[in-house]
Protein backbone atom coordinates (compact mmCIF):
# COMPACT_ATOMS: atom_id res chain seq x y z
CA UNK A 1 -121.50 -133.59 115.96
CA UNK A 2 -121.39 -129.94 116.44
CA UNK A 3 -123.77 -128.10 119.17
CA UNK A 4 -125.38 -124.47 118.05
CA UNK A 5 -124.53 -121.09 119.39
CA UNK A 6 -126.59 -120.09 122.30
CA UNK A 7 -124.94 -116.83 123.72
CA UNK A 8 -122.29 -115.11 121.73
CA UNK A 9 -119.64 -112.72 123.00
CA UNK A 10 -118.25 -109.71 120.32
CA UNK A 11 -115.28 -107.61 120.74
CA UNK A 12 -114.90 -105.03 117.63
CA UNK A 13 -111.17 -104.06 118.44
CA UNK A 14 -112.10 -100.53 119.51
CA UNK A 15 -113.25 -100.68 123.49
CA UNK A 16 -117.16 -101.64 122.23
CA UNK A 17 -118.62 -105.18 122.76
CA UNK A 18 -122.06 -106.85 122.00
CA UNK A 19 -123.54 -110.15 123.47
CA UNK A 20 -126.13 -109.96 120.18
CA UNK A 21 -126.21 -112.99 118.04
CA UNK A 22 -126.14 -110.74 114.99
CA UNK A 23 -124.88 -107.22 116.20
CA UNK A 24 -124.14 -103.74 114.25
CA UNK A 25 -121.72 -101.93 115.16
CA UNK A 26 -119.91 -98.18 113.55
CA UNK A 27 -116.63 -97.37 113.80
CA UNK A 28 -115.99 -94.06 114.88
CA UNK A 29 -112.37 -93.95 113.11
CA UNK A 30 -110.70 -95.40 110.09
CA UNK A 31 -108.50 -97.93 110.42
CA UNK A 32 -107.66 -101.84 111.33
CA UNK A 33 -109.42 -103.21 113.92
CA UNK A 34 -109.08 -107.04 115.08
CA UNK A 35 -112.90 -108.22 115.58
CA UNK A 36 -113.09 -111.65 117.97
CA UNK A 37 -116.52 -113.53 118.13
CA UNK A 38 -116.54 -116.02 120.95
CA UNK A 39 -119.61 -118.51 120.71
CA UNK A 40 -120.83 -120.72 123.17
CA UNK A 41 -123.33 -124.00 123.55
CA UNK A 42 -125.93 -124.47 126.07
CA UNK A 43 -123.74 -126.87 128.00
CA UNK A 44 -120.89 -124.36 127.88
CA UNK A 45 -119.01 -125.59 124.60
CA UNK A 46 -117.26 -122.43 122.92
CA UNK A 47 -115.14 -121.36 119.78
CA UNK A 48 -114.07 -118.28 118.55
CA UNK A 49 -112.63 -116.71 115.98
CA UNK A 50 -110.97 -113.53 114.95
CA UNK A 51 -110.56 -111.72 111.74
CA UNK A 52 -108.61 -108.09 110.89
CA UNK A 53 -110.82 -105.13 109.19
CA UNK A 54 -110.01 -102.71 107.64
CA UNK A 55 -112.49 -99.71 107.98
CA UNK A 56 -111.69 -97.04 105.30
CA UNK A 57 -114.48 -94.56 106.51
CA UNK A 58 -116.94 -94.74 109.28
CA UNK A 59 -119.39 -97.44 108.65
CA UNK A 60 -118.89 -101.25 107.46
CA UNK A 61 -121.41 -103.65 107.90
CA UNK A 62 -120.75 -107.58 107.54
CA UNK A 63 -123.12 -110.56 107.49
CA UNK A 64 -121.90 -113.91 108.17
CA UNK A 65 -123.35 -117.90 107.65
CA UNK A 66 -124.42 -120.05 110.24
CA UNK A 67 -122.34 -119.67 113.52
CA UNK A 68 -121.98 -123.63 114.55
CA UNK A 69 -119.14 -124.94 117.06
CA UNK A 70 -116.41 -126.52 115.11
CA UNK A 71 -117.81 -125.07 111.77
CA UNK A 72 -115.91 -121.60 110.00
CA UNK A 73 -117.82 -118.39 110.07
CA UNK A 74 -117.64 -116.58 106.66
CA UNK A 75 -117.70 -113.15 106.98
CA UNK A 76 -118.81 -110.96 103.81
CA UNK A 77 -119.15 -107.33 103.64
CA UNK A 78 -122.21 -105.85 102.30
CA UNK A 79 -121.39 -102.10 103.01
């Protein structure tokens, strides 16, 4: 069985992090950045996962499904 999320760590490939479950974030440059979600259980279970954006101006925003251990996150942009 999977366990759920509990604390989540973000790093958006540009020197900013977030320990929101579901953060924004703006780019201050163009360009491909390498985003890496780590996500952890209450009795210290974690995954992660890390996708490649590519900002063509200064603001994307993304929402993804359910964040489960052991399950894929979809991302999808809605910007």
């Amino acid at each position: 069985s999977s366990a759920t999320a509990t604390s989540f760590e973000w790093d958006f490939g540009d020197g900013s992090v977030s320990t929101q479950a579901d953060p924004c974030h703006t780019y201050s440059f163009a360009g491909t950045y390498d985003v890496q979600l780590f996500a952890y259980s209450a009795s210290n279970c974690f995954d992660d996962t890390t996708i490649t954006i590519y900002v063509t101006g200064t603001h994307a925003d993304f929402i993804n499904d359910s964040v489960c251990l052991g399950l894929p996150t979809n991302f999808q942009s809605i910007a």
